[in-house]
PDB file of N, CA and C in Angstrom:
ATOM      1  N   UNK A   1     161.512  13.768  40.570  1.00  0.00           N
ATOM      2  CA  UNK A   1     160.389  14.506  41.105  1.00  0.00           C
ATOM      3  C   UNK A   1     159.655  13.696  42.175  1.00  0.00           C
ATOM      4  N   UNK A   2     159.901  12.765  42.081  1.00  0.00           N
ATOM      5  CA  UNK A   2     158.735  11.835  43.043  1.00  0.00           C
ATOM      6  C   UNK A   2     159.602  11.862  44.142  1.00  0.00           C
ATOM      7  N   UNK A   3     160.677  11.632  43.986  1.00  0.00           N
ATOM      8  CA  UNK A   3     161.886  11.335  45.434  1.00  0.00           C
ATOM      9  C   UNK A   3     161.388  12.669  46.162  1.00  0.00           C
ATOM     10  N   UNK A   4     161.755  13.777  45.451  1.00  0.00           N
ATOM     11  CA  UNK A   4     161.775  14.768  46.172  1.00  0.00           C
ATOM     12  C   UNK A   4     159.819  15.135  46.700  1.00  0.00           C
ATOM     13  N   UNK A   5     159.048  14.711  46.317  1.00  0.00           N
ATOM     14  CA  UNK A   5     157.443  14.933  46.580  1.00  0.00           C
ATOM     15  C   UNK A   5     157.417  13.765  47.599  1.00  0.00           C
ATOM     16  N   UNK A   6     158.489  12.648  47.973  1.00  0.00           N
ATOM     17  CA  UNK A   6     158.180  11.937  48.980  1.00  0.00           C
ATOM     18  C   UNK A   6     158.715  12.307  50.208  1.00  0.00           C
ATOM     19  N   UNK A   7     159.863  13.037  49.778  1.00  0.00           N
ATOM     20  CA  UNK A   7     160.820  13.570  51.435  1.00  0.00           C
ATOM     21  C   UNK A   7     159.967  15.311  51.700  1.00  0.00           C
ATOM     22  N   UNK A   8     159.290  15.474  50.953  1.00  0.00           N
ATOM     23  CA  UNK A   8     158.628  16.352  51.588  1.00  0.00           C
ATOM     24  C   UNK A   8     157.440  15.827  52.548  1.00  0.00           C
ATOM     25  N   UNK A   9     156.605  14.827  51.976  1.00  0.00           N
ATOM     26  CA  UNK A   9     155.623  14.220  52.607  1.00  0.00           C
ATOM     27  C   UNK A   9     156.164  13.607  53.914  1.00  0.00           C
ATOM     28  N   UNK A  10     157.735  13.206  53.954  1.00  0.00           N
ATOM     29  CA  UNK A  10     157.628  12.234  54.769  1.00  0.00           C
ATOM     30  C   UNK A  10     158.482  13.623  56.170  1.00  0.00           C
ATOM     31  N   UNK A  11     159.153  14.690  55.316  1.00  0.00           N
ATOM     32  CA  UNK A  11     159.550  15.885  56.299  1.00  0.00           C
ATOM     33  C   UNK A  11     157.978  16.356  57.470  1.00  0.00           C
ATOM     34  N   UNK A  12     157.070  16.480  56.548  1.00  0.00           N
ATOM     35  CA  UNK A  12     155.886  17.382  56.719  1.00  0.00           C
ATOM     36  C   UNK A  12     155.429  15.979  58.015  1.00  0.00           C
ATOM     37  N   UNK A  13     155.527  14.928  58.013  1.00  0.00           N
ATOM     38  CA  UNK A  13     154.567  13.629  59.143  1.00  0.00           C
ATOM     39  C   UNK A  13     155.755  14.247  60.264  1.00  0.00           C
ATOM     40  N   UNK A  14     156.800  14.417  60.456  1.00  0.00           N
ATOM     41  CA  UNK A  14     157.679  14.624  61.674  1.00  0.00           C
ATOM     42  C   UNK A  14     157.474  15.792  62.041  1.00  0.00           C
ATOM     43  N   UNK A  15     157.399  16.934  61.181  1.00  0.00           N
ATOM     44  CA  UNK A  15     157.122  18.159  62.056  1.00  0.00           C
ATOM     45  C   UNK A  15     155.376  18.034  62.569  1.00  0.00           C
ATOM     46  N   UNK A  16     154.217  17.493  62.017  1.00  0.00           N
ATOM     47  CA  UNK A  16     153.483  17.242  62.650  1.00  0.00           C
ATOM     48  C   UNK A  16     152.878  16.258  64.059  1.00  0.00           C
ATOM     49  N   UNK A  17     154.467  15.470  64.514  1.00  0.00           N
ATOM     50  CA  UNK A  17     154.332  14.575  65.599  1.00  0.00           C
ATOM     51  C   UNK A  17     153.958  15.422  66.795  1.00  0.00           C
ATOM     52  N   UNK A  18     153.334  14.547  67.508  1.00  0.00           N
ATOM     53  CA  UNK A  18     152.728  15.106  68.926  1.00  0.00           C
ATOM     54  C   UNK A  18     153.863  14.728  69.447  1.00  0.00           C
ATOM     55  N   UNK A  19     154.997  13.670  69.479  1.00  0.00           N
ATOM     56  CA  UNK A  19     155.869  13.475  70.814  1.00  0.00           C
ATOM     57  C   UNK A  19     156.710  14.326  70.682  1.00  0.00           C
ATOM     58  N   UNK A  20     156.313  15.331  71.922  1.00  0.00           N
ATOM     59  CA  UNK A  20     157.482  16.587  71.547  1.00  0.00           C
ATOM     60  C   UNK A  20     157.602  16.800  72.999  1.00  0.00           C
ATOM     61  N   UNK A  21     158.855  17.444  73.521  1.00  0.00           N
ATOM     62  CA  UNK A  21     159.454  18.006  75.406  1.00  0.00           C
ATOM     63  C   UNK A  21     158.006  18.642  75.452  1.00  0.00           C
ATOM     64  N   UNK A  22     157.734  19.745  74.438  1.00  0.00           N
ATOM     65  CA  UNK A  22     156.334  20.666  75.221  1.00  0.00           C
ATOM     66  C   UNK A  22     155.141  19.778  75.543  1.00  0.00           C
ATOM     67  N   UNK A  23     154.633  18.823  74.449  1.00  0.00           N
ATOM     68  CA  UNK A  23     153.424  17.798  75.001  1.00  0.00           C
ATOM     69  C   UNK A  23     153.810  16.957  76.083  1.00  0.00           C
ATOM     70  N   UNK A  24     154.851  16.894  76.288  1.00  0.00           N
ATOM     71  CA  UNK A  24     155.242  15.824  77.465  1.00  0.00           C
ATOM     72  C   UNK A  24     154.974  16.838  78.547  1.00  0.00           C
ATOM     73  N   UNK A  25     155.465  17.845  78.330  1.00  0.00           N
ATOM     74  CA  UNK A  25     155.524  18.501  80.450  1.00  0.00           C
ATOM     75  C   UNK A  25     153.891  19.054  80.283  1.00  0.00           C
ATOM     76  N   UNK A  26     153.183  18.872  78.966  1.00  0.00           N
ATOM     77  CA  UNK A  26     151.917  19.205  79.020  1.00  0.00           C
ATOM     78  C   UNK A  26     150.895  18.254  80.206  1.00  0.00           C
ATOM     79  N   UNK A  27     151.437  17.046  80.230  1.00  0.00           N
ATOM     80  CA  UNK A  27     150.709  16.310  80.907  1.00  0.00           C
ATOM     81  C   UNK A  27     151.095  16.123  81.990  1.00  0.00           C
ATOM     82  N   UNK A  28     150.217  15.889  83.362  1.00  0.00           N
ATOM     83  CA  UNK A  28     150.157  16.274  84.691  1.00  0.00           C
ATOM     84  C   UNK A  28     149.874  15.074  85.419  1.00  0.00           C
ATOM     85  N   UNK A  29     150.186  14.268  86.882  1.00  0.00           N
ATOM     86  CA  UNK A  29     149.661  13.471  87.246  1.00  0.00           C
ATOM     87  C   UNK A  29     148.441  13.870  88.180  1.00  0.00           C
ATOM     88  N   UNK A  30     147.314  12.925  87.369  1.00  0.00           N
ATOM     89  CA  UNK A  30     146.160  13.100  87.954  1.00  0.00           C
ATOM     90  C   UNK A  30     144.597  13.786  86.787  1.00  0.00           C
ATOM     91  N   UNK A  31     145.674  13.910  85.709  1.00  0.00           N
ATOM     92  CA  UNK A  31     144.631  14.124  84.265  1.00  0.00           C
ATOM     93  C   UNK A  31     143.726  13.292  83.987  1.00  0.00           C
ATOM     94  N   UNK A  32     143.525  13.620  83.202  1.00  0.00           N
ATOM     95  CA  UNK A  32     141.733  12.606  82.699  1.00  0.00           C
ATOM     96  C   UNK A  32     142.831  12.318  81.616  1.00  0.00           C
ATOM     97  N   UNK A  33     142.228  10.859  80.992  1.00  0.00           N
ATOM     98  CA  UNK A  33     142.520  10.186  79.871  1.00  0.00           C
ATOM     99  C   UNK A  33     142.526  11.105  78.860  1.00  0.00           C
ATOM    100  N   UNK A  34     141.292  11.451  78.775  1.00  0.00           N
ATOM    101  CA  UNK A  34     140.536  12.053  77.589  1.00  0.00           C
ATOM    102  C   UNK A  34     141.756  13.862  77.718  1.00  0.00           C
ATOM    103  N   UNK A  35     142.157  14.425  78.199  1.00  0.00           N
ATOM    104  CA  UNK A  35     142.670  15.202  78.547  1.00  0.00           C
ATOM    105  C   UNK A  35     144.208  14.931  77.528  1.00  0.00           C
ATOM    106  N   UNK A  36     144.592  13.713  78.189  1.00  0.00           N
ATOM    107  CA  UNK A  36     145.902  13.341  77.643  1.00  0.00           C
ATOM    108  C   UNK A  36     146.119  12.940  76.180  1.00  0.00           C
ATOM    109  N   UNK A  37     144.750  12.246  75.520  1.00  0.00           N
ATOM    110  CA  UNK A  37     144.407  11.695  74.183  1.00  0.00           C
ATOM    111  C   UNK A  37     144.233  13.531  73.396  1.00  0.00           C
ATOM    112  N   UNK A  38     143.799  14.488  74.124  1.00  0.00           N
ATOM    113  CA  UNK A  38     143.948  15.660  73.154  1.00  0.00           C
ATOM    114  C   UNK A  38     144.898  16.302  73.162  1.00  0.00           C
ATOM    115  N   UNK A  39     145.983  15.978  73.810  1.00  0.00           N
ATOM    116  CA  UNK A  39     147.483  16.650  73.054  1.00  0.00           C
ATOM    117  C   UNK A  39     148.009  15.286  72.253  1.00  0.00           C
ATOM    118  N   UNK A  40     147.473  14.176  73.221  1.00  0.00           N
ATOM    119  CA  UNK A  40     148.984  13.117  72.393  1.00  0.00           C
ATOM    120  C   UNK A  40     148.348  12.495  71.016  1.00  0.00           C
ATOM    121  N   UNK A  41     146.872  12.379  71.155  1.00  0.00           N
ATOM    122  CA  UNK A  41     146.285  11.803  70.367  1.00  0.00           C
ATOM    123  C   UNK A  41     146.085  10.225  70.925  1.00  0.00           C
ATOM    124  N   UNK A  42     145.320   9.644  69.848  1.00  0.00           N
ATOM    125  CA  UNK A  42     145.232   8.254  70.163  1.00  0.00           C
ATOM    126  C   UNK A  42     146.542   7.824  70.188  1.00  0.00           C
ATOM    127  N   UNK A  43     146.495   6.276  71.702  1.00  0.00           N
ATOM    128  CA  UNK A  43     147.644   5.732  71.613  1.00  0.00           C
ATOM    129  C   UNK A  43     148.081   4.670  70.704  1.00  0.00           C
ATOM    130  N   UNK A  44     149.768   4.868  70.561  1.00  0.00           N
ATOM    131  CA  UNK A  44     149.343   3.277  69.809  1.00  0.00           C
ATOM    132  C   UNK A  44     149.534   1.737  70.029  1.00  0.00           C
ATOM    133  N   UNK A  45     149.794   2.095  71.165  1.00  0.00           N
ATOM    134  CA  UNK A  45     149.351   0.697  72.552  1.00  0.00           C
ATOM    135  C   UNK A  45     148.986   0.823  73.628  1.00  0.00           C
ATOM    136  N   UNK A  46     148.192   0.241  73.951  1.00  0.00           N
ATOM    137  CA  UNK A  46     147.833   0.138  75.626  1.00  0.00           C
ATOM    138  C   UNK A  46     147.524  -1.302  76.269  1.00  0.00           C
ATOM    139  N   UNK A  47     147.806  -1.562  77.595  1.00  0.00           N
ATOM    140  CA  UNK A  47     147.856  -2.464  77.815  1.00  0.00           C
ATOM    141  C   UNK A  47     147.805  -2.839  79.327  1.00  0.00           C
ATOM    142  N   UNK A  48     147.122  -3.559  80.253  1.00  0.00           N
ATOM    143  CA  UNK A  48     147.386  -3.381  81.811  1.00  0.00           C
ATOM    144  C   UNK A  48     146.207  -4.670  82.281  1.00  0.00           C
ATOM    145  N   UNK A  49     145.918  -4.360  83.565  1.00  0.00           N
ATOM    146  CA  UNK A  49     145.225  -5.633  84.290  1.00  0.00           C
ATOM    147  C   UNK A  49     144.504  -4.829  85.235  1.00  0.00           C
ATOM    148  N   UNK A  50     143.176  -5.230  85.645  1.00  0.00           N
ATOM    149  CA  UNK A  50     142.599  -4.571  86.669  1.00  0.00           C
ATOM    150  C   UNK A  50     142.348  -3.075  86.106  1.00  0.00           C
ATOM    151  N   UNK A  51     142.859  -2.133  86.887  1.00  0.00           N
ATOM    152  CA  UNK A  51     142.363  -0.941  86.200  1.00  0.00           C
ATOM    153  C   UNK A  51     143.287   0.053  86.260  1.00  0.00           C
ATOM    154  N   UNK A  52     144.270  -0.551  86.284  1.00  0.00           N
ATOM    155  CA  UNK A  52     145.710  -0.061  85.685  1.00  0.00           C
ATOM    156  C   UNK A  52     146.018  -0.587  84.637  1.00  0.00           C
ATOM    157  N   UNK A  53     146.196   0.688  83.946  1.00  0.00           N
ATOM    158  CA  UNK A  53     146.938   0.934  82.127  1.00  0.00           C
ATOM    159  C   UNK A  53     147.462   1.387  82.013  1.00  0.00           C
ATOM    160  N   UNK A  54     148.440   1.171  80.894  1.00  0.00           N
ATOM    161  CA  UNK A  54     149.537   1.813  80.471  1.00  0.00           C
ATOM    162  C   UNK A  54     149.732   2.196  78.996  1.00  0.00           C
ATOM    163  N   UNK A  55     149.480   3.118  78.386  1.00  0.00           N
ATOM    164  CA  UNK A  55     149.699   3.062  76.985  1.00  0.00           C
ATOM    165  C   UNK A  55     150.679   4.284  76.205  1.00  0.00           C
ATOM    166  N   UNK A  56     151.214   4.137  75.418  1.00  0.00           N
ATOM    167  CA  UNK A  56     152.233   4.069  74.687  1.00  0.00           C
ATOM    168  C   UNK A  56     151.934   5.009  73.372  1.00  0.00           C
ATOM    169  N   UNK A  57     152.639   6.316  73.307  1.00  0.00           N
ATOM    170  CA  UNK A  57     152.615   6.925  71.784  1.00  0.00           C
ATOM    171  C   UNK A  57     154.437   7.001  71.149  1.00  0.00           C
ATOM    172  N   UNK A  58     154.166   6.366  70.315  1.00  0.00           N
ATOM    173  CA  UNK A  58     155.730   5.925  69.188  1.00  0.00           C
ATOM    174  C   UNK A  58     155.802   4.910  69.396  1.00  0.00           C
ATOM    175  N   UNK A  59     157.464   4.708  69.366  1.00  0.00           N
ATOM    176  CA  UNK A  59     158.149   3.294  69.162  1.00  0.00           C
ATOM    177  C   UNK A  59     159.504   3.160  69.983  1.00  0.00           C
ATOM    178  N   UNK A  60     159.950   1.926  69.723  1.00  0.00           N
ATOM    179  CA  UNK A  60     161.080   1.569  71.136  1.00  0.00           C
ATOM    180  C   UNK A  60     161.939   2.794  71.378  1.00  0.00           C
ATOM    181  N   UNK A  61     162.164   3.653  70.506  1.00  0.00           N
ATOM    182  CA  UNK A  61     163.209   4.251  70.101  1.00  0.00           C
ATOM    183  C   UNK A  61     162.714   6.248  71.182  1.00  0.00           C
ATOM    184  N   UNK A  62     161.564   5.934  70.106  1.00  0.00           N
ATOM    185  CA  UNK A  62     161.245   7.398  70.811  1.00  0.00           C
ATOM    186  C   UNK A  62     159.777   7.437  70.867  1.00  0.00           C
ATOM    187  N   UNK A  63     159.616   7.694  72.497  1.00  0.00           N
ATOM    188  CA  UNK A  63     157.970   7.153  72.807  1.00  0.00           C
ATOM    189  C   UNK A  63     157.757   8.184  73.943  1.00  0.00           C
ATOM    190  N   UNK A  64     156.509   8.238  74.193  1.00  0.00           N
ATOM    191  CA  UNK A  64     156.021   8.884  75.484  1.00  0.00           C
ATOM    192  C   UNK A  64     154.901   7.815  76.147  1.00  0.00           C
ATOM    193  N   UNK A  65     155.146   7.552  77.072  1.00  0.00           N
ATOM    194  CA  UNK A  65     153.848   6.232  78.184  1.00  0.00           C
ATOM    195  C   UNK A  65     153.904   6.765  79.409  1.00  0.00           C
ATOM    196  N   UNK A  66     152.335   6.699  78.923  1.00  0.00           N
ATOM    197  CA  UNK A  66     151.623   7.125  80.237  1.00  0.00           C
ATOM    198  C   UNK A  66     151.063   6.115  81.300  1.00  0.00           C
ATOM    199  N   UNK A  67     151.054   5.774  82.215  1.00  0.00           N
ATOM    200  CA  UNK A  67     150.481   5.128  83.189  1.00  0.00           C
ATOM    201  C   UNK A  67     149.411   5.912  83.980  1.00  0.00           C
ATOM    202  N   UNK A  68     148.355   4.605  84.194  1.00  0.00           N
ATOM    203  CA  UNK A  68     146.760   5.124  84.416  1.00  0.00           C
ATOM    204  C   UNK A  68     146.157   4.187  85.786  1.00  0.00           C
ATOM    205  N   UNK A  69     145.286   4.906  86.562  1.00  0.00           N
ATOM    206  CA  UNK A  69     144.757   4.020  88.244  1.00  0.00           C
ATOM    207  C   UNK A  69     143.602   4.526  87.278  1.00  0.00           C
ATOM    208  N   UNK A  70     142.445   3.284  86.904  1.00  0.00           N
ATOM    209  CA  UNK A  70     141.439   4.195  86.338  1.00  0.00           C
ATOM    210  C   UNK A  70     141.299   5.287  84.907  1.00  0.00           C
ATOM    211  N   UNK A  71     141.137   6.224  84.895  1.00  0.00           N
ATOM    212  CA  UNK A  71     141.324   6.958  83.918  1.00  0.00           C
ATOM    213  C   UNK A  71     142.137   8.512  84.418  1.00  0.00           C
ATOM    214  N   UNK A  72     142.651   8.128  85.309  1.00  0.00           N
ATOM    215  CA  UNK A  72     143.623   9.450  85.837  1.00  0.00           C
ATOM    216  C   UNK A  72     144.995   8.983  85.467  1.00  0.00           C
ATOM    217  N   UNK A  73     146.002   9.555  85.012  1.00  0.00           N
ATOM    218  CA  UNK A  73     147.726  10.041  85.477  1.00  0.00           C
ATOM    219  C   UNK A  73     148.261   9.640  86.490  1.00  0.00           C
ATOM    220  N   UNK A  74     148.464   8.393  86.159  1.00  0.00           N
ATOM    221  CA  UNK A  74     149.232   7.901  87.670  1.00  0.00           C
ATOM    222  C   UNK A  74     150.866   7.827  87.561  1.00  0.00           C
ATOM    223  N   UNK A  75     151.308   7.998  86.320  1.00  0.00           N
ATOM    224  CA  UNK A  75     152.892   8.424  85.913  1.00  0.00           C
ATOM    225  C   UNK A  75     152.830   8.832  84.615  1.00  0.00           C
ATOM    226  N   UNK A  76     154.419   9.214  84.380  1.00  0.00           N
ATOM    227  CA  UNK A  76     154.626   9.264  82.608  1.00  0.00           C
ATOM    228  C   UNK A  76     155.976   9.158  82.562  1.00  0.00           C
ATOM    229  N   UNK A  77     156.547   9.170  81.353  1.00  0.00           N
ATOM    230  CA  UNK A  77     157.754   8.733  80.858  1.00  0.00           C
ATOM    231  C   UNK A  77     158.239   8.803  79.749  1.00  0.00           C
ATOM    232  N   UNK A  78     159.560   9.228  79.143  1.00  0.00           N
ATOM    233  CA  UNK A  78     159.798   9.405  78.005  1.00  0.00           C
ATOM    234  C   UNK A  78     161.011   8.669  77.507  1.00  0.00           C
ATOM    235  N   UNK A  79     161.582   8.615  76.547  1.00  0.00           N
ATOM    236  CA  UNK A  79     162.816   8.313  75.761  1.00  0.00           C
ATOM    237  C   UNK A  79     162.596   8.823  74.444  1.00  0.00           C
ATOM    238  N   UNK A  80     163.833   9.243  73.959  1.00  0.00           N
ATOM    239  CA  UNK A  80     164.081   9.983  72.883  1.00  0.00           C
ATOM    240  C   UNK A  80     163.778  10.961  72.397  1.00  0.00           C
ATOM    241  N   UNK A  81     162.928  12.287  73.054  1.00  0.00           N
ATOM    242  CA  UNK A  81     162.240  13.236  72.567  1.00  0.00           C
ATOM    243  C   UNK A  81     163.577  14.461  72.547  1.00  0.00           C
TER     244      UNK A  81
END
């Protein structure tokens, strides 16, 4: 019983992921941060110099990163979706 009450829990976290083809072509270059954080959600890295950033939702495998001039869409990028 528990096996099976855990592969449901752990079925139910993947169909609720934001990195999906539709949230990706959701985002536009030239968005507001705050724009991009309400489909993708918080990231779970970011990182840059000056006032270019870059931050990161997933992992090596399967991620969506966005690149930022400021708080606008200055690229994006995917693997594995």
């Amino acid at each position: 019983m528990r096996k099976l009450a855990l592969s449901i829990f752990i079925l139910s976290l993947a169909a609720c992921s934001k990195l999906t083809e539709d949230n990706y072509k959701q985002i536009e270059i030239g968005m507001d941060r705050e724009e991009v954080e309400s489909i993708l959600g918080a990231p779970d890295e970011c990182g840059g110099a000056l006032s270019f950033e870059a931050c990161t939702w997933g992992d090596d495998n399967r991620h969506i990163t966005v690149g930022y001039a400021g708080d606008k869409v200055l690229s994006k990028s995917k693997k594995g979706l």
